[in-house]
Protein backbone atom coordinates (compact mmCIF):
# COMPACT_ATOMS: atom_id res chain seq x y z
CA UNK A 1 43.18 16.89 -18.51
CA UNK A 2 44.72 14.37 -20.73
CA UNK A 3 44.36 10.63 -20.24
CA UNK A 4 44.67 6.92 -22.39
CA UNK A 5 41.26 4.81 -22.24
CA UNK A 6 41.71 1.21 -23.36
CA UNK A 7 38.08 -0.04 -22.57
CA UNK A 8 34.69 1.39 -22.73
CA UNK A 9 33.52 4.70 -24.42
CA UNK A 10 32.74 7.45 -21.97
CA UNK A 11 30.59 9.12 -24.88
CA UNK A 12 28.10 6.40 -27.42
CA UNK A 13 28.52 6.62 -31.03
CA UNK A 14 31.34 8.00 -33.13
CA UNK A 15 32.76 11.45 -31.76
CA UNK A 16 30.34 14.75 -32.96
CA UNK A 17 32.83 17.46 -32.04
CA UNK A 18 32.02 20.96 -33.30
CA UNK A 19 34.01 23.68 -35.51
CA UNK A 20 35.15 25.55 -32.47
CA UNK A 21 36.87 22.35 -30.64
CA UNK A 22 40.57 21.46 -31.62
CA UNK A 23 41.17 19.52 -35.24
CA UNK A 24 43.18 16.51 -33.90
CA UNK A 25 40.47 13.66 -33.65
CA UNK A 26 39.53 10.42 -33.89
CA UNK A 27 38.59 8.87 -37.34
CA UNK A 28 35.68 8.89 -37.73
CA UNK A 29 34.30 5.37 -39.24
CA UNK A 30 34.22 6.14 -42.83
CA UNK A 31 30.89 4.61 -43.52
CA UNK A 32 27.82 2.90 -41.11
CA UNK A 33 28.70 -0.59 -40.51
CA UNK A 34 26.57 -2.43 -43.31
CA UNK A 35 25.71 -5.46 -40.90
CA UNK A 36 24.40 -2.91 -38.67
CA UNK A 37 22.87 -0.96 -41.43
CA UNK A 38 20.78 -4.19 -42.69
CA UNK A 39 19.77 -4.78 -39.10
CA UNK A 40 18.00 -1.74 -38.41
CA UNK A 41 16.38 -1.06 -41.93
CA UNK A 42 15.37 -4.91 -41.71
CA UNK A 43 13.47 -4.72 -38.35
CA UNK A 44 12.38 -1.18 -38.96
CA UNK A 45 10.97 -1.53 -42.41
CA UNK A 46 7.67 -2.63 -41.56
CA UNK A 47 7.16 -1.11 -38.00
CA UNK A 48 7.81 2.23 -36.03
CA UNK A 49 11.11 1.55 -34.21
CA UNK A 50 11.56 1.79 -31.08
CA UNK A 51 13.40 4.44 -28.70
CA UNK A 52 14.83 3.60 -25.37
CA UNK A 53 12.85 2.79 -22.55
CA UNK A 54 13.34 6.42 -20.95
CA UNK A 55 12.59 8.33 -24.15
CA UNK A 56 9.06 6.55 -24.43
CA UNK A 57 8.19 6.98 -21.31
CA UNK A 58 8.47 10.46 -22.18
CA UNK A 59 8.55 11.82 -25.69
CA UNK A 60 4.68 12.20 -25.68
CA UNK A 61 2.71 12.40 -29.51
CA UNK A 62 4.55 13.49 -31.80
CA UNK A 63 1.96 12.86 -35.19
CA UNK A 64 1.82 16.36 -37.06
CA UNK A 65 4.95 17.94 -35.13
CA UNK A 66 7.90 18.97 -36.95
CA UNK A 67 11.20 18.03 -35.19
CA UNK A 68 14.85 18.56 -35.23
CA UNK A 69 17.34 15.96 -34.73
CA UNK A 70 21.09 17.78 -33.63
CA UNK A 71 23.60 15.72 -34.05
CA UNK A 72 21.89 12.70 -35.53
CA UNK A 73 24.45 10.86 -36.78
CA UNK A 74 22.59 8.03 -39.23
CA UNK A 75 19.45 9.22 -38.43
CA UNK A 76 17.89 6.12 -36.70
CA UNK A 77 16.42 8.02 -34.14
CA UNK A 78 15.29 11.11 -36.95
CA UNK A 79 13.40 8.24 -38.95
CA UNK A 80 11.44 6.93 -35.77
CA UNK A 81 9.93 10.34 -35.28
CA UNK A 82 9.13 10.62 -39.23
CA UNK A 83 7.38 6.75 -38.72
CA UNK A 84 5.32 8.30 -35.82
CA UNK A 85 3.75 10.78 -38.50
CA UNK A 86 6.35 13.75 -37.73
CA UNK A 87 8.30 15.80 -40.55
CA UNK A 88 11.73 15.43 -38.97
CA UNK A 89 15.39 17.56 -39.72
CA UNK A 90 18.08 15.66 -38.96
CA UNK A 91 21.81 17.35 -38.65
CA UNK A 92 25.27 16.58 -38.00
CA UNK A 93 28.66 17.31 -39.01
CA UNK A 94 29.49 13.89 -40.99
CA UNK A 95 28.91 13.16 -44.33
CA UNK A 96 29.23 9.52 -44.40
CA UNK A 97 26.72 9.43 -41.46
CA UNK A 98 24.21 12.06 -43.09
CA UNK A 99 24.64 10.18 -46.62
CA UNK A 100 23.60 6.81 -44.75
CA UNK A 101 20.96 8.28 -43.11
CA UNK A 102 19.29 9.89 -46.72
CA UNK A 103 19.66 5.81 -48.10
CA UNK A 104 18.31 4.62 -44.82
CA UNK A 105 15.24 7.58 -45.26
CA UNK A 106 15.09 6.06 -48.84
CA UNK A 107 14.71 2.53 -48.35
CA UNK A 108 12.13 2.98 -45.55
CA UNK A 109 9.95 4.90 -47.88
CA UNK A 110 10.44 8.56 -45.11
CA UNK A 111 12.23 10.49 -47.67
CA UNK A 112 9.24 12.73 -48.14
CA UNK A 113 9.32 13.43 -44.06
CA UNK A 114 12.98 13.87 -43.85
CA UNK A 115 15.52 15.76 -44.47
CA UNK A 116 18.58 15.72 -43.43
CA UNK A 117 21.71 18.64 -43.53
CA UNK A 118 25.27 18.09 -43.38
CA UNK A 119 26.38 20.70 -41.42
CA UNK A 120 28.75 21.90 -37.78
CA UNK A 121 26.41 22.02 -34.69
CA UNK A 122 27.38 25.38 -33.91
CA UNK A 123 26.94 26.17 -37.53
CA UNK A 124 23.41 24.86 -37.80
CA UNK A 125 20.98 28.44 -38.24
CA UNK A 126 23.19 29.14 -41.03
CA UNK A 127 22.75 25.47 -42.66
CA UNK A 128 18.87 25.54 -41.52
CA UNK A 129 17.38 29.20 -42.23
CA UNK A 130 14.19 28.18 -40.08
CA UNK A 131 14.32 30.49 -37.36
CA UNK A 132 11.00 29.48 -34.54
CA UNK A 133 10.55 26.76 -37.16
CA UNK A 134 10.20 23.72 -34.94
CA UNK A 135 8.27 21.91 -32.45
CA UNK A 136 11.07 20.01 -30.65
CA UNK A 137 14.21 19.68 -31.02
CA UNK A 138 15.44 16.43 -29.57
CA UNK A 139 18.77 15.70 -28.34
CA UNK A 140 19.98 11.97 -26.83
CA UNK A 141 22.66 9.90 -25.53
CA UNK A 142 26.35 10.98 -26.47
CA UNK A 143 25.85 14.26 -28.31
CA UNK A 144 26.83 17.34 -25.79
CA UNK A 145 29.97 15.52 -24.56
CA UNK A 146 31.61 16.55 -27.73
CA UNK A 147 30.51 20.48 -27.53
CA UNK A 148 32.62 23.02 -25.74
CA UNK A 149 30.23 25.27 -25.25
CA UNK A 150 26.87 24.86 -23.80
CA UNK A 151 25.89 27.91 -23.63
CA UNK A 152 26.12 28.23 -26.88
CA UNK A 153 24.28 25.37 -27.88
CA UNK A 154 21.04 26.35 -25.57
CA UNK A 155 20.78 29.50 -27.51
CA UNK A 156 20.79 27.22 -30.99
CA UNK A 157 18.08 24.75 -29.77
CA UNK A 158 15.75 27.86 -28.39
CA UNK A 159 16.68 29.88 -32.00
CA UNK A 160 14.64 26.49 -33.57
CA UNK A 161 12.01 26.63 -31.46
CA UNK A 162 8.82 28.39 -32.04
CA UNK A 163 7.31 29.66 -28.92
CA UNK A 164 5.46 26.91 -26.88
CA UNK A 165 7.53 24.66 -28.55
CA UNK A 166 10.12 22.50 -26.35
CA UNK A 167 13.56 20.86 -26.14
CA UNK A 168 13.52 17.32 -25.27
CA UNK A 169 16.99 15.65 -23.82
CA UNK A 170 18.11 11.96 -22.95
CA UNK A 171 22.37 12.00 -21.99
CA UNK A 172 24.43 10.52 -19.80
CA UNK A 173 24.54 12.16 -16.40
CA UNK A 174 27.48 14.37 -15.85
CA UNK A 175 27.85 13.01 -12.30
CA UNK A 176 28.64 9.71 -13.60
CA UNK A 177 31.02 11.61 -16.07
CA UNK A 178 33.28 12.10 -13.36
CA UNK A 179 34.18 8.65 -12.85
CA UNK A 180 36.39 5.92 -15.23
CA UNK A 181 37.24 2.65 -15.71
CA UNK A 182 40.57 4.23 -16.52
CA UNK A 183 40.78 4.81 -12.81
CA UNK A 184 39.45 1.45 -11.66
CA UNK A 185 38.80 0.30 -7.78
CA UNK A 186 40.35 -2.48 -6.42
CA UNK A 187 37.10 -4.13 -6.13
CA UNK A 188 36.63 -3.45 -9.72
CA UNK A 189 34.03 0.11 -9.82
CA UNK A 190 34.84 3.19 -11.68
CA UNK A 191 37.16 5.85 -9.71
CA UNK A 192 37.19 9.33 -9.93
CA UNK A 193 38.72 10.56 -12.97
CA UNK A 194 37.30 13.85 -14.03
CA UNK A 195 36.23 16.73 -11.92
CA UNK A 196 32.54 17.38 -12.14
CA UNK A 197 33.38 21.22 -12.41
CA UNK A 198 36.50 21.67 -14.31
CA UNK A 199 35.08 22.37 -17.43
CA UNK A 200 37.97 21.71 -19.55
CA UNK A 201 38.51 19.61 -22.36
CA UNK A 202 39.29 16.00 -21.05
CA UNK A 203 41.50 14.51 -23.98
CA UNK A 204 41.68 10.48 -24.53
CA UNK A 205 44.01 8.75 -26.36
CA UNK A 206 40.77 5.73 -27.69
CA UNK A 207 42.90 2.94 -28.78
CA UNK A 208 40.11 0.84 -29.55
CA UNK A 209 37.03 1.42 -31.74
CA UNK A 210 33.69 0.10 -29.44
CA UNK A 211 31.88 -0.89 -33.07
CA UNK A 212 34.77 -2.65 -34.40
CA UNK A 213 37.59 -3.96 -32.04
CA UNK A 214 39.77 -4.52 -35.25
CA UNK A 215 39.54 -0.83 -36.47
CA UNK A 216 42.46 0.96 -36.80
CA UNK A 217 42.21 4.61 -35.43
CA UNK A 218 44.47 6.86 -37.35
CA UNK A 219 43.48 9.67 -35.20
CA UNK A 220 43.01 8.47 -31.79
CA UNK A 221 42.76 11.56 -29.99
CA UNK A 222 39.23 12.74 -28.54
CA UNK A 223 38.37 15.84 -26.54
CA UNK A 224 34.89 15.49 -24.73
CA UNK A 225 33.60 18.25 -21.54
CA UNK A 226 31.57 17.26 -18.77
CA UNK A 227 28.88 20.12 -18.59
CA UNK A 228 27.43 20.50 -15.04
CA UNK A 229 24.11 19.98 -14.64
CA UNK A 230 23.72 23.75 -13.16
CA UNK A 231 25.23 24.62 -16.67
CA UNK A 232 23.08 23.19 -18.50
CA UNK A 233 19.92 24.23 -17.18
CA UNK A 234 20.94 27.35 -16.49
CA UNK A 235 21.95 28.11 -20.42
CA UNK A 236 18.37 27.01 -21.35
CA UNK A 237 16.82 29.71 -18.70
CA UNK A 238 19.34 32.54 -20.23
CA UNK A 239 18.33 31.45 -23.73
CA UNK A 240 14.62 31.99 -23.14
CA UNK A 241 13.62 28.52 -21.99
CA UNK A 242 11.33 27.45 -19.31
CA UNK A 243 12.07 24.40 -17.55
CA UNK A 244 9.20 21.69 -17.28
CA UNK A 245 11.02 19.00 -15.61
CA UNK A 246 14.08 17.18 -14.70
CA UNK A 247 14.26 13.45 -14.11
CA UNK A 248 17.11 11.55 -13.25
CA UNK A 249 17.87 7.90 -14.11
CA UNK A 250 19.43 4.69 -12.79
CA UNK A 251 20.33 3.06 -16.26
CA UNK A 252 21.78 4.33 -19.53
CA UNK A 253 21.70 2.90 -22.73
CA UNK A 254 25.34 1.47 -23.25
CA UNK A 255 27.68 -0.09 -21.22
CA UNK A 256 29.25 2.76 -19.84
CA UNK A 257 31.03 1.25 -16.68
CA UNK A 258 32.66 -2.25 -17.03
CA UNK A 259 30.55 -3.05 -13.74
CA UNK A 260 27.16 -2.37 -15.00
CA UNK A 261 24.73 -4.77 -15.75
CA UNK A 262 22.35 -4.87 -19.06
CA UNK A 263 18.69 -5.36 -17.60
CA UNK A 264 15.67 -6.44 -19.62
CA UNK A 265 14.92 -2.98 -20.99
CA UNK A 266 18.10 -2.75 -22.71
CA UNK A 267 19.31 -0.22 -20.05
CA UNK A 268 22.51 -0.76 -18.34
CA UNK A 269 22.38 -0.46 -14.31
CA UNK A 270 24.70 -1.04 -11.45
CA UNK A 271 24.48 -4.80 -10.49
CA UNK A 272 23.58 -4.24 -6.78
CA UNK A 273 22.31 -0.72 -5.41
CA UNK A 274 21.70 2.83 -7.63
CA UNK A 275 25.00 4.29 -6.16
CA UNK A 276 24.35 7.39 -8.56
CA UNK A 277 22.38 8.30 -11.77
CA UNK A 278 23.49 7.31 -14.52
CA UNK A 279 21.48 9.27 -16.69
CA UNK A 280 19.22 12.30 -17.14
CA UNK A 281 16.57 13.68 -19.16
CA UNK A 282 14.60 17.61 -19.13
CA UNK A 283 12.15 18.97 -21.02
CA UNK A 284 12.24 22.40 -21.57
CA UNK A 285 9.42 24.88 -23.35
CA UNK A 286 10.51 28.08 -25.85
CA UNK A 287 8.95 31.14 -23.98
C-alpha cells in the first residue's frame, strides 16, 4: 500500500531496511546529530545509562554475558550493556551510525567491550562468523518494521545463540501498526490505515525528518511491514526457539500517535483509557 505521512514516524530512529527490500529510500542522516551526540556521552560518561522503563523491568543481569545488538544504529543501547559488565556486538547497515557508535565506545572508555560491524541484517553470519556465539541477542523499538522477512530474521537471531541462550525484544505492537495519524478521526485518534495481515510493504512518502524538522529528505520514500504477532512468534518456534513469555504494553517509547500522552517514565500512553497495546516485548530461549 502506498501512502504520504506528514507528521509522526510510524517506525523510531532513522530507517534500517535490509539488502533484500527495494533501493529507493529515505536519506539517511549523514552523521548523529552532535547536540545529541554530546548529550548522551555527557550524562553517560560517568554512569550506566539507562534503558526504558519496560526493558529494565526485564532485561535481568547481564555482568559476564556476551550480547548482540541487531540493528543498533549508534550503539547507545550496545554501550549500556558493555557499562553493565557485558562484552557487547553491535550491527547495522550504516556507516555513519556504526562510525559514531566506535567514537561514542571510545570516549566512554567501552572500546575494549565493544565491537561493532558494519554490515546488512540479513547479511550478518557472514559479517559475524560466531555461530552459537552469544548469550542474547537483543532487539528494541523500531528495528523489524524495516525487514521484509521475519522469518528470516528468527533463523539469524537463533544462528547467534548458543543453546540456553535467549532473544530478548522491546517493539512497537503490530496492532497499533495498523492505525495512522494519516487517517485521523474526527475527534482527533488514529484510524485504520494498514491491515494487520497484509503483509506487504506499506510505502510512505516522509516529508519531514522527526530529528530535524529543517532536514531536507532527498529520498523520501520508506517501505516498512507490519509483522503479525502470530508471525513472529511462530518464526522463533520454527527456528528452534522456545518461548518464555509474552507481555504486552500500554506505552511506547516515542510519540507514536499525535494523541498520546508522555507520562513520567518517559513512555508515551493514551491520555484516557488503554484502548490497545501499544507495545510488546518476548523473551525467547535457543533450544
Amino acid at each position: 500500500m502506498v501512502g504520504l505521512r506528514l507528521g509522526l514516524p510510524r517506525c523510531p530512529g532513522p530507517p534500517r531496511p535490509s539488502g533484500e527490500q527495494p533501493r529507493r529510500r529515505r536519506r539517511l542522516c549523514s552523521s548523529i546529530p552532535m547536540l545529541q551526540r554530546a548529550i548522551w556521552t555527557a550524562v553517560n560518561r560517568t554512569t550506566s545509562g539507562f534503558f526504558y522503563p519496560i526493558e529494565e523491568a526485564e532485561l535481568g543481569p547481564v555482568a559476564g554475558k556476551r550480547v548482540l545488538h541487531l540493528q543498533c544504529h549508534f550503539g547507545s543501547d550496545t554501550l549500556k550493556f558493555a557499562q553493565r559488565g557485558a562484552n557487547a556486538v553491535g550491527l547495522d547497515f550504516s556507516a555513519d551510525a556504526i562510525a559514531a557508535a566506535r567514537r561514542l565506545a571510545g570516549e566512554l572508555g567501552l572500546a575494549d567491550r565493544t565491537d561493532f560491524v558494519l554490515a546488512d541484517l540479513y547479511n550478518a553470519p557472514a559479517a559475524i562468523a560466531e555461530p552459537a556465539g552469544f548469550d542474547i541477542v537483543f532487539v528494541s523499538w523500531g528495528a523489524i518494521c524495516w525487514l521484509p522477512d521475519i522469518h528470516r530474521w528468527a533463523e539469524i537471531v537463533a544462528h547467534f545463540l548458543r543453546p540456553g541462550g535467549f532473544l530478548y525484544i522491546a517493539e512497537a505492537h503490530p496492532t497499533a501498526m495498523v492505525f495512522d495519524d494519516a487517517a485521523i478521526l474526527p475527534d482527533g485518534r488514529p484510524g485504520f490505515f494498514v491491515p494487520y495481515l497484509a503483509r506487504e510493504a506499506v510505502v510512505m512518502e516522509q516529508t519531514h525528518d522527526y530529528i530535524d524538522a529543517a532536514a531536507t529528505l532527498h529520498h523520501p520514500t520508506t517501505y516498512t511491514w507490519v509483522h503479525p504477532l502470530g508471525d513472529i512468534v511462530s518464526g522463533l518456534l520454527q527456528a528452534g526457539m522456545a518461548l518464555d513469555w509474552l507481555h504486552e504494553h500500554d506505552g511506547v517509547p516515542w510519540r507514536l500517535f499525535g494523541v498520546l500522552t508522555r507520562s513520567a517514565d518517559r513512555l508515551w500512553r493514551w491520555p484516557d483509557r488503554p484502548w490497545l497495546p501499544l507495545a510488546f516485548s518476548l523473551r525467547a530461549t535457543r533450544r
